[in-house]
C-alpha atoms as a PDB file:
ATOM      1  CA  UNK A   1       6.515  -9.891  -3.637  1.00  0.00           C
ATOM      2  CA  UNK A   2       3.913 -11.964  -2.172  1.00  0.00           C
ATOM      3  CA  UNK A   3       4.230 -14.366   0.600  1.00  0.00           C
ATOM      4  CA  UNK A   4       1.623 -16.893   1.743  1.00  0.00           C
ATOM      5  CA  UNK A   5       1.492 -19.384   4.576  1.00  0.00           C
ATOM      6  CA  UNK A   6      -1.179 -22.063   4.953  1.00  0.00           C
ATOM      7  CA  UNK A   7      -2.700 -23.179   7.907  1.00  0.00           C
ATOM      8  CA  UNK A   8      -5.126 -25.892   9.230  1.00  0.00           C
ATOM      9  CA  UNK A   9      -3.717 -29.203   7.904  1.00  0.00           C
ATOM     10  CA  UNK A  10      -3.036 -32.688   9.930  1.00  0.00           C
ATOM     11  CA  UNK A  11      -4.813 -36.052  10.493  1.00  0.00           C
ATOM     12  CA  UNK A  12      -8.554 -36.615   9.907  1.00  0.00           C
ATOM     13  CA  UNK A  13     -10.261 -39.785   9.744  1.00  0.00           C
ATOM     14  CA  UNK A  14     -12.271 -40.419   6.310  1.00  0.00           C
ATOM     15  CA  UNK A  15     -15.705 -38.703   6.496  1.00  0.00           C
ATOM     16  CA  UNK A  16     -14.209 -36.037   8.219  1.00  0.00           C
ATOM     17  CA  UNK A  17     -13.751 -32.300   8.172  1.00  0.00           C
ATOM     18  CA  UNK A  18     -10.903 -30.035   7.755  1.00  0.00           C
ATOM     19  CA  UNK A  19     -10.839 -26.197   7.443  1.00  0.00           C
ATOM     20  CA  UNK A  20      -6.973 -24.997   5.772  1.00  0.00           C
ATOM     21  CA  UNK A  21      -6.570 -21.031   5.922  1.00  0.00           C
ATOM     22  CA  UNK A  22      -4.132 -19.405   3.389  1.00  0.00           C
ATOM     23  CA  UNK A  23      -2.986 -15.796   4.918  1.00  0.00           C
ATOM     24  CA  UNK A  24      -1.300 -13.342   2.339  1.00  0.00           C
ATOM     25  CA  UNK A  25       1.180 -10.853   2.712  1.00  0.00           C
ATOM     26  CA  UNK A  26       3.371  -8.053   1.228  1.00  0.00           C
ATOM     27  CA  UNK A  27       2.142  -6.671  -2.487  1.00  0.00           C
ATOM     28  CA  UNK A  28      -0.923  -8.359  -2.420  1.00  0.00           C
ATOM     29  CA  UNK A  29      -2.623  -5.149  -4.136  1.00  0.00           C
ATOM     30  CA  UNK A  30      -4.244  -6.102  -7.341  1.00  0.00           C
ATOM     31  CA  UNK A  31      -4.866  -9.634  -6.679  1.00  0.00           C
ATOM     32  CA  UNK A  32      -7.009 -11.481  -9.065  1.00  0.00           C
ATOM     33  CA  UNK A  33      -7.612 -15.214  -8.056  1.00  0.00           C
ATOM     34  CA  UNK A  34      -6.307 -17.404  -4.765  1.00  0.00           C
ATOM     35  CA  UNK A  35      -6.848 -21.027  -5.387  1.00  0.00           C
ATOM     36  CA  UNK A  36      -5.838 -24.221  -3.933  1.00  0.00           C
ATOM     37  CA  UNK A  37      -3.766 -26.844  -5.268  1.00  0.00           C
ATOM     38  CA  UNK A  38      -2.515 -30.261  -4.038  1.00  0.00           C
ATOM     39  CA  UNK A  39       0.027 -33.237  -4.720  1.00  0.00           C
ATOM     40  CA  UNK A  40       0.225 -36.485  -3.470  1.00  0.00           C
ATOM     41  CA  UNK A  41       3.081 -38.386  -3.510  1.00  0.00           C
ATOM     42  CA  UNK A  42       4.214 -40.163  -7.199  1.00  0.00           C
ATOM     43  CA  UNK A  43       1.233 -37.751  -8.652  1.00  0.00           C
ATOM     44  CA  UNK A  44       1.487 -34.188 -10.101  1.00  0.00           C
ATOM     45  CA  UNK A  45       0.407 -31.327  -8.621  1.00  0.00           C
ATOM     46  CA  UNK A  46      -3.400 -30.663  -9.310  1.00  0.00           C
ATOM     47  CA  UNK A  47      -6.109 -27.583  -9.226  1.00  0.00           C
ATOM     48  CA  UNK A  48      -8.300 -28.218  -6.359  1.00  0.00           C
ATOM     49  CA  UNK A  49     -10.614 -24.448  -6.244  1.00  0.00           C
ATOM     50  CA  UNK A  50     -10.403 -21.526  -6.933  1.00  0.00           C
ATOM     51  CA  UNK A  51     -11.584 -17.951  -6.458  1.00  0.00           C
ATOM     52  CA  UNK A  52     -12.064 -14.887  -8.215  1.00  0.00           C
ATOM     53  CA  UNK A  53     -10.866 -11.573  -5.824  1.00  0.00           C
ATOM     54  CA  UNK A  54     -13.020  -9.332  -7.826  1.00  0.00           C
ATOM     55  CA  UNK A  55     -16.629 -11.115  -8.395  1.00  0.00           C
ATOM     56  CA  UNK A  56     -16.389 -13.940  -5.882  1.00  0.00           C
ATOM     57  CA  UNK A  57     -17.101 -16.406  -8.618  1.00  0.00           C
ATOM     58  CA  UNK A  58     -15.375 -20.151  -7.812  1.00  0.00           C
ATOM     59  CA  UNK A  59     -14.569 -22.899  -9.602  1.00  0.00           C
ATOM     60  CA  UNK A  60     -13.134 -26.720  -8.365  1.00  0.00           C
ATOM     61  CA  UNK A  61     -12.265 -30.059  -9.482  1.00  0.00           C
ATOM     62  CA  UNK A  62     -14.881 -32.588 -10.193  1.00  0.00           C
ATOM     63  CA  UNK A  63     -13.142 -34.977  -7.207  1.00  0.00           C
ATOM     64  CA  UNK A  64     -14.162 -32.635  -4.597  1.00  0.00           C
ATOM     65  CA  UNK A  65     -17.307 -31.146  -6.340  1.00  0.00           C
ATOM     66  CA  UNK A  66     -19.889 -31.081  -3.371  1.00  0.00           C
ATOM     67  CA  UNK A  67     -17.379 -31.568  -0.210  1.00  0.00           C
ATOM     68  CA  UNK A  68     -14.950 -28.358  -0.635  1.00  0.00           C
ATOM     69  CA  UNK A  69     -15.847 -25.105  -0.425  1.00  0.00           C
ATOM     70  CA  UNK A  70     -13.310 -21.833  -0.892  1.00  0.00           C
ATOM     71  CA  UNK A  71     -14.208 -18.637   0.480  1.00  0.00           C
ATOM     72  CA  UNK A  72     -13.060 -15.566   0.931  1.00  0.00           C
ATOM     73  CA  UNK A  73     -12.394 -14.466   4.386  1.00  0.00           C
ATOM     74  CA  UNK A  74     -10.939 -10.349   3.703  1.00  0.00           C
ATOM     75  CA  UNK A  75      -8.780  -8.543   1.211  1.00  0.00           C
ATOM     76  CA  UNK A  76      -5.602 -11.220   2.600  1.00  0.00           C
ATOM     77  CA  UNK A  77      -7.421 -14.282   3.427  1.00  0.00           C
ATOM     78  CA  UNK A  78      -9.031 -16.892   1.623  1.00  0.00           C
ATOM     79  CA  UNK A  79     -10.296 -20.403   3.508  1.00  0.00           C
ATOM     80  CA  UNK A  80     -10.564 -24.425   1.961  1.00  0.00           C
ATOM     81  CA  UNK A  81     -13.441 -25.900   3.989  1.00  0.00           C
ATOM     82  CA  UNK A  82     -13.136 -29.576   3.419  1.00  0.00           C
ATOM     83  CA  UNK A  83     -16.099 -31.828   4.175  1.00  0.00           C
ATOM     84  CA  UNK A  84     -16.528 -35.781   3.777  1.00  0.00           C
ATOM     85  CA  UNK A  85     -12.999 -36.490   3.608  1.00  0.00           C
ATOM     86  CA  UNK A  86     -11.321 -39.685   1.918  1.00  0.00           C
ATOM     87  CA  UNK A  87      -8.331 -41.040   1.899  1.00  0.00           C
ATOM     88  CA  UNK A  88      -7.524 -40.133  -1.337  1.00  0.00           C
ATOM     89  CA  UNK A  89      -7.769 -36.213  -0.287  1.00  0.00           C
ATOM     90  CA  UNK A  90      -4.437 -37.404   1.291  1.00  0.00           C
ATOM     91  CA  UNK A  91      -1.424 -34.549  -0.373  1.00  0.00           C
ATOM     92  CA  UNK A  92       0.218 -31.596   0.622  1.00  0.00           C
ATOM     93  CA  UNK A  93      -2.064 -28.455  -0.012  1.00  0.00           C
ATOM     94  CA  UNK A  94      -0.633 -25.441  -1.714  1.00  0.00           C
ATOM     95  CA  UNK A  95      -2.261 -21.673  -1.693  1.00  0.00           C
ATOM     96  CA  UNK A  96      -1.849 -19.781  -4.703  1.00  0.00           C
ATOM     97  CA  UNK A  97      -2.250 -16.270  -5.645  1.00  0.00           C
ATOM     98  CA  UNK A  98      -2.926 -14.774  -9.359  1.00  0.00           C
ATOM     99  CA  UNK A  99      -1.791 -11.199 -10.283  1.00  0.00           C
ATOM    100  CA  UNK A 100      -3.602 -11.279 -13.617  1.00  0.00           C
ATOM    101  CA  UNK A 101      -5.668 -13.978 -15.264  1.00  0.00           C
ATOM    102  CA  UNK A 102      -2.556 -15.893 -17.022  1.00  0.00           C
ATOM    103  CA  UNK A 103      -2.228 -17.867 -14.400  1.00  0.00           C
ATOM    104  CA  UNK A 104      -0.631 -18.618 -10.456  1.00  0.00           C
ATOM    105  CA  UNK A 105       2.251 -16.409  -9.688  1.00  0.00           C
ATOM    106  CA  UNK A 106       2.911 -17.028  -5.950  1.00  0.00           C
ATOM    107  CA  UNK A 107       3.125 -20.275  -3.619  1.00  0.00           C
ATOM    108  CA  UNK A 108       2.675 -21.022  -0.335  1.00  0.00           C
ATOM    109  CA  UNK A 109       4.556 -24.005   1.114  1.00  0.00           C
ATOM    110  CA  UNK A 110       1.756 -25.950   2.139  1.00  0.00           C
ATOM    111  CA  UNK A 111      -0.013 -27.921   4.537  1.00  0.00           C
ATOM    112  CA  UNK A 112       0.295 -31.347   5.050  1.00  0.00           C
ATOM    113  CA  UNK A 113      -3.683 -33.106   5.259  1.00  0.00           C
ATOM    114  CA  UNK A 114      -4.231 -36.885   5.660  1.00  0.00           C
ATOM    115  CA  UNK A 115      -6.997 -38.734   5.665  1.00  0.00           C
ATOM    116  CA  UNK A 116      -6.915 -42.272   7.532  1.00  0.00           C
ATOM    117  CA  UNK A 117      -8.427 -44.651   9.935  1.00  0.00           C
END
């Protein structure tokens, strides 16, 4: 019922920026979280940020503590500024939507971001 798309990805050399977008459509009525996830190849998919839709209150992963920053852009959009980028940043990025508090619902099909010389 919901349907994102990601935006914003491609090649950045270390120490540099990237800013992914995450548009939302169909029944996205009563969302309660977007948040950003990522997997690198041979790893699992991790939590990367997060925000809440109703208080604006975030949350990230110690790794990018300091460089990323998730914001919300309007009632469909929600943005991944990345800052001082390594090479181990280097996965596909996934947006993700919450319906209730339990937990990610919807996926987007990500965004490929790498980070090399």
């Amino acid at each position: 019922q919901v349907q994102l798309v990601e935006s914003g990805g491609g090649l950045v050399q270390p120490g540099g920026s990237l800013r992914l977008s995450c548009a939302a459509s169909g029944r996205t009525f009563g969302t309660a979280a977007m948040g950003w996830f990522r997997q690198a190849p041979g790893k699992a998919r991790e939590f990367v940020a997060q925000i809440n839709w109703r208080d604006g209150s975030t949350g990230y992963a110690d790794s990018v503590k300091g460089r990323f920053t998730i914001s919300k852009a309007n009632a469909n959009t929600v943005y991944l500024q990345m800052n001082s980028l390594k090479p181990e940043d280097t996965a596909v990025y996934y947006c993700a939507v919450a319906k209730r508090t339990t937990g990610f619902d919807y996926w987007g099909q990500g965004t490929q971001v790498t980070v090399s010389s």
